[in-house]
N, C-alpha and C. Protein backbone atom coordinates (compact mmCIF):
# COMPACT_ATOMS: atom_id res chain seq x y z
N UNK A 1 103.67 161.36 127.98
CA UNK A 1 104.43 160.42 128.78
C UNK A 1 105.75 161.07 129.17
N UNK A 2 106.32 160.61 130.41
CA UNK A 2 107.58 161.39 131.06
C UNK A 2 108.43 159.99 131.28
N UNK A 3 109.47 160.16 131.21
CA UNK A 3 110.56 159.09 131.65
C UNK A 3 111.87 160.03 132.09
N UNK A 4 112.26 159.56 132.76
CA UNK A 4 113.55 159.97 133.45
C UNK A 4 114.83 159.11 133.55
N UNK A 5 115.56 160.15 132.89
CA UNK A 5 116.96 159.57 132.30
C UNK A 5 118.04 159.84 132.97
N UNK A 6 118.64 159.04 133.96
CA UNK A 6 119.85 158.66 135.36
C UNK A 6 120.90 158.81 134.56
N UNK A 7 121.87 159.67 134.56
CA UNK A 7 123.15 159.68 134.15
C UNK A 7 123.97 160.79 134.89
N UNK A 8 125.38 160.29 133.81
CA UNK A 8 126.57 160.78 135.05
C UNK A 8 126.62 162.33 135.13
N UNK A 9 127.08 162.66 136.38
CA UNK A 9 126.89 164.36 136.76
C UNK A 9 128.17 164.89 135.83
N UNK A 10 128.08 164.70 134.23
CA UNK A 10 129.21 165.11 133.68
C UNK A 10 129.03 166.02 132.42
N UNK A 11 129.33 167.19 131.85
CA UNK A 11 128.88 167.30 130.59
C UNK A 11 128.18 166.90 129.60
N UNK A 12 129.31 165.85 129.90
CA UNK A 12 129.14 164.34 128.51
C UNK A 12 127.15 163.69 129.40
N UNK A 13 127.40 163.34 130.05
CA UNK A 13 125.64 162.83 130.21
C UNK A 13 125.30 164.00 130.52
N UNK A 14 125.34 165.26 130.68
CA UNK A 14 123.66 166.10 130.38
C UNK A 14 123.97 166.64 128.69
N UNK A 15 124.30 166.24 128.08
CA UNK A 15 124.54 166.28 126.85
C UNK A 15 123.92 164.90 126.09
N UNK A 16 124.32 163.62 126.39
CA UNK A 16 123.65 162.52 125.92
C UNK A 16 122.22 162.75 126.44
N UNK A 17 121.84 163.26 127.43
CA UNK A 17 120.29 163.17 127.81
C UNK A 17 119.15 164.56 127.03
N UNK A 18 120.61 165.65 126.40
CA UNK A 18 119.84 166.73 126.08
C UNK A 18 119.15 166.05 124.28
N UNK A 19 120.01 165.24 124.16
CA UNK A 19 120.12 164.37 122.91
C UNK A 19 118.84 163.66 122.88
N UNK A 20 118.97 162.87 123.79
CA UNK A 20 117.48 161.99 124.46
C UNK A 20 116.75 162.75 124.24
N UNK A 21 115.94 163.96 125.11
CA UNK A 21 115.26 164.78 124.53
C UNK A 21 114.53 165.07 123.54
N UNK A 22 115.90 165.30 122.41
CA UNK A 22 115.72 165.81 121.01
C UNK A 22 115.16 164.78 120.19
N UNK A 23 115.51 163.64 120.51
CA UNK A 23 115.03 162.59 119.97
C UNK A 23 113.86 161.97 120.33
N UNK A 24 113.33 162.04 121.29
CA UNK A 24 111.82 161.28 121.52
C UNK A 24 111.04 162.34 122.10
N UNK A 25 111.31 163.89 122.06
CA UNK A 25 110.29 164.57 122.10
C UNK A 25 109.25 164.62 120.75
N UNK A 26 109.55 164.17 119.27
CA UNK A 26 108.67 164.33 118.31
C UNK A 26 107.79 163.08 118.93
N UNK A 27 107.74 162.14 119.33
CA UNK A 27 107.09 161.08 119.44
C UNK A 27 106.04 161.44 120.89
N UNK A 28 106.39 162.30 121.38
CA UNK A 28 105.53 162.86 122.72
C UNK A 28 105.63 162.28 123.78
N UNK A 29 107.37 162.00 124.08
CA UNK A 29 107.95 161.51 125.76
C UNK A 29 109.04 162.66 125.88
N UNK A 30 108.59 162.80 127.02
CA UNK A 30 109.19 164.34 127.64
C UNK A 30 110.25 163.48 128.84
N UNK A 31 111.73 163.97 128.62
CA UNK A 31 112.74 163.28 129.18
C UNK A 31 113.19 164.04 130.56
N UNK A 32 113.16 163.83 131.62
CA UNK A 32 113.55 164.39 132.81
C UNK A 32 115.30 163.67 132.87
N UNK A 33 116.10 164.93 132.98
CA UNK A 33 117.30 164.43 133.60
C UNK A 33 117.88 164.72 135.04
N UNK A 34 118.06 162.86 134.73
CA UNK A 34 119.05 162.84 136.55
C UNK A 34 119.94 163.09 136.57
N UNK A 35 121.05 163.77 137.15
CA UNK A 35 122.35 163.35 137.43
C UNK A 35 122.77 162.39 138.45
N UNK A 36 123.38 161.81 138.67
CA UNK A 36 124.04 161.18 140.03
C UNK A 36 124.89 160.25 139.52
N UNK A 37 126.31 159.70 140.88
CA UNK A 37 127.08 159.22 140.94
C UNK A 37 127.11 157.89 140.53
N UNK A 38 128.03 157.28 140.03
CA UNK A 38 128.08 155.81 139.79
C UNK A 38 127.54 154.92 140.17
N UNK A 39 127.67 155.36 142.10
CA UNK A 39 127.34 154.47 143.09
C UNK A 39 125.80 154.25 142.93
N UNK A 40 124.95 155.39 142.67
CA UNK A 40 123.48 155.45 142.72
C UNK A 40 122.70 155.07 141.44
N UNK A 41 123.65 155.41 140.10
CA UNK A 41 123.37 154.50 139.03
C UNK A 41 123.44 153.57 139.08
N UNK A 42 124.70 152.66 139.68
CA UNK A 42 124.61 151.56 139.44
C UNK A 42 123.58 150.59 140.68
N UNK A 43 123.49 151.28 141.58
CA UNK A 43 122.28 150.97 143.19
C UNK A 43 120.94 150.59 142.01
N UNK A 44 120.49 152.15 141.42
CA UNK A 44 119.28 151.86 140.57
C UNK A 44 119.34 151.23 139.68
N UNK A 45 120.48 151.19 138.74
CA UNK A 45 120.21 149.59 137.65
C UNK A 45 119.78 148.66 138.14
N UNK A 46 120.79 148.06 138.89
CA UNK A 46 120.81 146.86 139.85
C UNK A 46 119.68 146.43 140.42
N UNK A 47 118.45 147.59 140.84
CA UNK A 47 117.69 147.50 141.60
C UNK A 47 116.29 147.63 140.61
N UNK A 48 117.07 147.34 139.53
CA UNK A 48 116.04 147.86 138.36
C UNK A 48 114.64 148.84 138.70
N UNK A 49 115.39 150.42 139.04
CA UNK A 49 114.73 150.91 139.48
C UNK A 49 114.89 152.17 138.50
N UNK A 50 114.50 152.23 137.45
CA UNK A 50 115.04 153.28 136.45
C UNK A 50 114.44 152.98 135.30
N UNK A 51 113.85 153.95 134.61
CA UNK A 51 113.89 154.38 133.22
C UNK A 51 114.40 154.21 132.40
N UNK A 52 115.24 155.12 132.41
CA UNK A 52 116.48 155.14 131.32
C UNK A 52 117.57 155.09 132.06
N UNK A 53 118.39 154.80 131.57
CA UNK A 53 119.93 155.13 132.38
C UNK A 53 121.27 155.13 131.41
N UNK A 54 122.22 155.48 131.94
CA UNK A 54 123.66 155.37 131.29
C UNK A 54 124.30 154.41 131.75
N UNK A 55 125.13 153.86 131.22
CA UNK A 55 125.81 152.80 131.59
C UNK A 55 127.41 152.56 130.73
N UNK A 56 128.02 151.47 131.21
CA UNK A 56 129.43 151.77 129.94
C UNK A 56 129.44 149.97 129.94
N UNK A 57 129.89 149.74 128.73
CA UNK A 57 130.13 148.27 128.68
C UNK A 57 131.56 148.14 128.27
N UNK A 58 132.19 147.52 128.69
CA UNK A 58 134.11 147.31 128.48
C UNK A 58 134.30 146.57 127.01
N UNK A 59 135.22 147.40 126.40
CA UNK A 59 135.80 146.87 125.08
C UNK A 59 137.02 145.69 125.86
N UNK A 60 136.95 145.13 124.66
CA UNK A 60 137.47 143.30 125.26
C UNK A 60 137.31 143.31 123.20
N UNK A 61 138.72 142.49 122.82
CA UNK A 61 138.36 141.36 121.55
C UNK A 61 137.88 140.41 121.86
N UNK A 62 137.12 139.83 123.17
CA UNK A 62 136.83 138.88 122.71
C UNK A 62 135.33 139.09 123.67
N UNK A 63 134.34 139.57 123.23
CA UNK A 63 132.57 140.24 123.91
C UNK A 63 132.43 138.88 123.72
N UNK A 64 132.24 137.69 123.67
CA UNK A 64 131.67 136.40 124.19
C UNK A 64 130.65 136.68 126.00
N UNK A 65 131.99 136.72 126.66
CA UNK A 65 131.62 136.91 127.74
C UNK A 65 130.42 138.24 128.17
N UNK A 66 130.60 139.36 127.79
CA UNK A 66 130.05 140.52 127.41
C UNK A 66 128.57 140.35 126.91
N UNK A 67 128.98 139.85 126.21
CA UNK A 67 127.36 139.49 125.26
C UNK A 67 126.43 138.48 126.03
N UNK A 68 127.38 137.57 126.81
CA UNK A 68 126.21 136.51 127.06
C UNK A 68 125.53 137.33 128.58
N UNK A 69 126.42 137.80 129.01
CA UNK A 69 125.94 138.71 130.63
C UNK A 69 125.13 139.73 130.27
N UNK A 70 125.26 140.54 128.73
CA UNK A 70 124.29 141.66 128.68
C UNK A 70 122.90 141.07 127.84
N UNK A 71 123.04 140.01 127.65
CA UNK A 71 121.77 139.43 126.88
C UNK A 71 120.96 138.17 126.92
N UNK A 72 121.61 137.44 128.04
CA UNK A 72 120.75 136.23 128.31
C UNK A 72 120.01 136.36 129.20
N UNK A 73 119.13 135.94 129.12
CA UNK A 73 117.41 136.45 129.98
C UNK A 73 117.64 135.81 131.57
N UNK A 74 118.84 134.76 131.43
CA UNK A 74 118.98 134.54 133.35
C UNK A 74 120.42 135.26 134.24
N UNK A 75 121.01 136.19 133.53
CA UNK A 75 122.37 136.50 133.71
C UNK A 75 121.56 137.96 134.71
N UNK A 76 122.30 138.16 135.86
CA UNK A 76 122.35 139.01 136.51
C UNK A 76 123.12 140.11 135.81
N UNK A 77 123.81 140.14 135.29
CA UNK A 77 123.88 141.61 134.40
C UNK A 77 123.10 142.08 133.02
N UNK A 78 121.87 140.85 132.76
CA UNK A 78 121.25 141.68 132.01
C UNK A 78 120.03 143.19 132.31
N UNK A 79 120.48 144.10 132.49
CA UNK A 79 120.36 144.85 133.44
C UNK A 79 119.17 145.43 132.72
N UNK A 80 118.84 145.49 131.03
CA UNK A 80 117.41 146.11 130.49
C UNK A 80 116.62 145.01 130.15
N UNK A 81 117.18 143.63 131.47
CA UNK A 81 115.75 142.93 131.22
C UNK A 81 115.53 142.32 129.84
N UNK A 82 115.83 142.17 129.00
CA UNK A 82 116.16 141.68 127.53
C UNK A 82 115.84 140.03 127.74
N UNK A 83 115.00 139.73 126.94
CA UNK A 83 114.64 137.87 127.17
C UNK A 83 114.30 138.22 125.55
N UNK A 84 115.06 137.31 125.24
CA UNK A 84 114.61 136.44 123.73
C UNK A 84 114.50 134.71 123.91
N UNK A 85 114.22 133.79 123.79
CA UNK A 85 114.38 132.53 124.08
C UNK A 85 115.26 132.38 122.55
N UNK A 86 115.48 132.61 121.63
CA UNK A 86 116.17 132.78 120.44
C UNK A 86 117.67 132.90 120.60
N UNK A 87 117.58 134.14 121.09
CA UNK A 87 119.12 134.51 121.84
C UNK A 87 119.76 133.78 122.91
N UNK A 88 118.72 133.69 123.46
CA UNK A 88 119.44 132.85 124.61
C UNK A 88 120.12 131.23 124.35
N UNK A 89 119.62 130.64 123.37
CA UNK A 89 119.87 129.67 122.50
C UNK A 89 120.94 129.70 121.58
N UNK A 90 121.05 130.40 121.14
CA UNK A 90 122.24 131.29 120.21
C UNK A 90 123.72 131.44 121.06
N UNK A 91 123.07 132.48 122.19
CA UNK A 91 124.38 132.58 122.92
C UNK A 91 124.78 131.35 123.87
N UNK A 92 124.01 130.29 124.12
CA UNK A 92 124.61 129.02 124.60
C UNK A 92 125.57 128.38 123.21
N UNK A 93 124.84 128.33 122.47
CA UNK A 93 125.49 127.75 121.30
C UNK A 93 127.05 128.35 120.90
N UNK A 94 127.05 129.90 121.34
CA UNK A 94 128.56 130.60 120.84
C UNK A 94 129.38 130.44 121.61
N UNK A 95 128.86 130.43 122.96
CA UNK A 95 129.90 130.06 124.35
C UNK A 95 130.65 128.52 124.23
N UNK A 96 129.68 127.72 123.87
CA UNK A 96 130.02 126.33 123.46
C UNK A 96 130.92 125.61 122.05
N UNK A 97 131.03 126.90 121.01
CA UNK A 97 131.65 126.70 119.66
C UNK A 97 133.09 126.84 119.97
N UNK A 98 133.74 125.95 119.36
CA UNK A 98 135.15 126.47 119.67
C UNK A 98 135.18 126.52 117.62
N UNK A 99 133.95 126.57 116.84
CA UNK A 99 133.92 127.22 115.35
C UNK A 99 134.33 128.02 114.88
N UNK A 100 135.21 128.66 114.65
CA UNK A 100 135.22 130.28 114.11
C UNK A 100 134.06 130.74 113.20
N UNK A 101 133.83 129.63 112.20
CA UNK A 101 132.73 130.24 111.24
C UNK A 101 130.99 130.09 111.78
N UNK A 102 131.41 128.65 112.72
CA UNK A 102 129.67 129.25 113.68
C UNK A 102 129.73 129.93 114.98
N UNK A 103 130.51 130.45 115.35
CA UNK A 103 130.63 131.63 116.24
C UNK A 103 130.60 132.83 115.32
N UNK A 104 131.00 132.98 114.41
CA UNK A 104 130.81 134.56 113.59
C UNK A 104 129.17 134.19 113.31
N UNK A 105 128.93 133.43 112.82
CA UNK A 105 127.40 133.43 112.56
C UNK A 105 126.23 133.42 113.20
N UNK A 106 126.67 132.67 114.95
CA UNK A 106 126.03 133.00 115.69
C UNK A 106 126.31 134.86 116.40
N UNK A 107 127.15 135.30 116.21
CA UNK A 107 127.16 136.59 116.71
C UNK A 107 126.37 137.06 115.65
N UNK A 108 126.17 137.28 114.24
CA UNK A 108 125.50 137.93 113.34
C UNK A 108 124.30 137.59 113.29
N UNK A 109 123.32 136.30 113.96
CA UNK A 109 122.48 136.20 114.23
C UNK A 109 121.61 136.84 115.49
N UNK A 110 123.17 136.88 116.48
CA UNK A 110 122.29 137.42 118.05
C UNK A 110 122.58 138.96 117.75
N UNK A 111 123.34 139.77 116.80
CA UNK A 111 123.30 140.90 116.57
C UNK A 111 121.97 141.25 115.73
N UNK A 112 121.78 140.66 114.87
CA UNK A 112 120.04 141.17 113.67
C UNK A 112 119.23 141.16 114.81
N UNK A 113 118.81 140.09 115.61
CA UNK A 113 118.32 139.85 116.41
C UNK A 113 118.02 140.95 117.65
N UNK A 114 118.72 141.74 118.64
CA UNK A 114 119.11 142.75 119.65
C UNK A 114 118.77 143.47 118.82
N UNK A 115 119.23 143.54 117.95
CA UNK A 115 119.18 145.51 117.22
C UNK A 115 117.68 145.24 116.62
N UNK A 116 117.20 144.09 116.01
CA UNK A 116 115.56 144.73 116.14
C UNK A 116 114.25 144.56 117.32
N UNK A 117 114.88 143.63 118.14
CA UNK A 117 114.09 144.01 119.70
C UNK A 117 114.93 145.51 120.19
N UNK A 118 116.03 146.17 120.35
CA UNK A 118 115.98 147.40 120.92
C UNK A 118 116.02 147.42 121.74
N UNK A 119 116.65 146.78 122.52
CA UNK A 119 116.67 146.98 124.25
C UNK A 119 117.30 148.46 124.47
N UNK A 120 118.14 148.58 124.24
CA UNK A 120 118.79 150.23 124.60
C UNK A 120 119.64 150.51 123.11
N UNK A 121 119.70 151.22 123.32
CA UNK A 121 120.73 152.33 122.48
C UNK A 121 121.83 152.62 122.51
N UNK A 122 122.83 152.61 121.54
CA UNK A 122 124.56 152.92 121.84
C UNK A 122 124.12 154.57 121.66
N UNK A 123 124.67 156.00 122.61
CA UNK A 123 124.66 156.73 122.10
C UNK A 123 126.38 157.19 121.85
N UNK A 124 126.96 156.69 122.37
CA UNK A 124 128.46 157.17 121.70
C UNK A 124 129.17 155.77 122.58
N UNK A 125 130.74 155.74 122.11
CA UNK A 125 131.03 154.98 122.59
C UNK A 125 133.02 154.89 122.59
N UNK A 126 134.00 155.34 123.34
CA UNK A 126 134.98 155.46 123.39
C UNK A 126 135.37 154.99 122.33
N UNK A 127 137.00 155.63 121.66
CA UNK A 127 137.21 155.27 120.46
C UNK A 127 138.38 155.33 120.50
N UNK A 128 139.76 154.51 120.65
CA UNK A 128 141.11 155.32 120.83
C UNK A 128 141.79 154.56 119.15
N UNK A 129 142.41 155.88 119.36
CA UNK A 129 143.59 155.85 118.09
C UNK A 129 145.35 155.71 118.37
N UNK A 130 145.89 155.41 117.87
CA UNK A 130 147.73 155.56 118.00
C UNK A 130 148.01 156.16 117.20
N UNK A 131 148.69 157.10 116.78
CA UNK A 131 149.42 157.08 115.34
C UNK A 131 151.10 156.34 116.00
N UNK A 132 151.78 156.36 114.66
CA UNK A 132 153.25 156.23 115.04
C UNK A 132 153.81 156.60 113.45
N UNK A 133 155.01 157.22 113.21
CA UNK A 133 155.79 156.92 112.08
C UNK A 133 156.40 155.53 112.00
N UNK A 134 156.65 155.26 110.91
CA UNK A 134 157.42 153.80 110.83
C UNK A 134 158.34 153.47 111.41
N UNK A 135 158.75 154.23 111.82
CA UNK A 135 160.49 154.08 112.93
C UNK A 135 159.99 153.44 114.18
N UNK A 136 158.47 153.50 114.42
CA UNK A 136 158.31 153.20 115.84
C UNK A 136 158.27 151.17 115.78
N UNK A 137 158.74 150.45 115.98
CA UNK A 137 158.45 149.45 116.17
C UNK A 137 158.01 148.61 117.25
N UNK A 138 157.48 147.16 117.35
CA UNK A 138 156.75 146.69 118.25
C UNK A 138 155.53 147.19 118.94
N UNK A 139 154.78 148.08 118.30
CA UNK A 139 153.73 148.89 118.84
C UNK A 139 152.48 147.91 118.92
N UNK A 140 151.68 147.53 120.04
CA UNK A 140 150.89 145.85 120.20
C UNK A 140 149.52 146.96 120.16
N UNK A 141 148.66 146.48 119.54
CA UNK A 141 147.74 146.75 119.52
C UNK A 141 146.76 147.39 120.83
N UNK A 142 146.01 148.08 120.61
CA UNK A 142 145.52 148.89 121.93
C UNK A 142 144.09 148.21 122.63
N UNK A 143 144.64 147.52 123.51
CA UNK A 143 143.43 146.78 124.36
C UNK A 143 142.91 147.33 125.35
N UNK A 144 141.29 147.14 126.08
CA UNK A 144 141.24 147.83 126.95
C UNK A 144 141.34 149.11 127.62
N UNK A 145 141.41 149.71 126.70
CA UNK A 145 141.66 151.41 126.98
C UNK A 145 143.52 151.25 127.19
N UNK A 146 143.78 150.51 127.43
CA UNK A 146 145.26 150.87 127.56
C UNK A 146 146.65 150.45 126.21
N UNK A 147 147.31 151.35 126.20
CA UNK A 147 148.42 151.31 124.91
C UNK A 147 149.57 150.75 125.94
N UNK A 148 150.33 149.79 125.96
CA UNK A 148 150.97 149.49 126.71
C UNK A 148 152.68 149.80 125.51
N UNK A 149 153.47 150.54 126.70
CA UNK A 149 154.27 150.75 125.63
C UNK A 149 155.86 150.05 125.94
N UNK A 150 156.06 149.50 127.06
CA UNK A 150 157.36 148.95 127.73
C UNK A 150 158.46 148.26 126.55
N UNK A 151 157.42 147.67 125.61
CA UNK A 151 158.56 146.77 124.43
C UNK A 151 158.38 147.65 123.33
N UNK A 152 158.21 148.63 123.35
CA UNK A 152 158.23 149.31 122.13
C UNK A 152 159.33 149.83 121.72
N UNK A 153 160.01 150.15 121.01
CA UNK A 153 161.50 151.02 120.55
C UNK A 153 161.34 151.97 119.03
N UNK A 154 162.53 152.44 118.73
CA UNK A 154 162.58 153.56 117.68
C UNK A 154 163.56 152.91 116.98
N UNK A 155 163.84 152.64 115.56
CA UNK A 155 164.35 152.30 114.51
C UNK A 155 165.06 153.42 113.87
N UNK A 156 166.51 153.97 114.75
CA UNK A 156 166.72 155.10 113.47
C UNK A 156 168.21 154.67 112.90
């Protein structure tokens, strides 16, 4: 079996796809890699016209929103096609909790859940750090890829 794996014309994806490879060649699927632009990845997601593909999902504290677009079986961004009638039940239920303790439990349910249907795979996934010495004060936590630093100051 052959499948072909759409990702970005960058190091980093012919590297995640050389990975692909390595990993489902013991099982006997032989991985063809694509390169191409955003525009044509995201044309072929969209058009659910693809194999495999790369994709990026946005860090947010609060994946409510995230989760219900990448996993409810009628949301136009569930883009690998993913239908559980389970989940989809679940994630009405978390959108609707203003619970803290049945919203954590419904996420730990629609998480066991995804990770043993398998729709896709995390193969890496941005990671940012700050340091600061203690002198630095007001330092707000890092959202969104961005460290915003305007109220920050030095304590000496």
């Amino acid at each position: 079996m052959e499948v072909a794996y759409l990702h970005s014309p960058t190091v980093r994806g012919r590297e995640t796809g050389e990975i692909l490879q390595q990993m489902l060649k013991p099982i006997g699927v032989g991985v063809t890699l694509v390169p191409a632009d955003w525009a044509a990845i995201t044309k072929q997601i969209f058009s659910k016209e693809y194999d495999i593909a790369t994709w990026g999902i946005l860090g947010s504290d609060e994946i409510e929103p995230y989760t219900m677009a990448a996993f409810h079986s009628e949301s136009p961004w569930n883009i690998t096609r993913y239908a559980n009638e389970e989940v989809d039940k679940l994630l009405l239920a978390l959108r609707t909790s203003m619970d803290p303790a049945e919203r954590k439990a419904a996420f730990c349910r629609i998480t066991r859940q995804v990770n043993h249907d398998a729709p896709f795979l995390y193969l890496c996934a941005p990671i940012h750090y700050a340091f600061a010495g203690k002198d630095l004060k007001n330092l707000p936590k890092w959202r969104y890829g961005f460290l915003p630093l305007a109220d920050v100051w030095i304590d000496r």
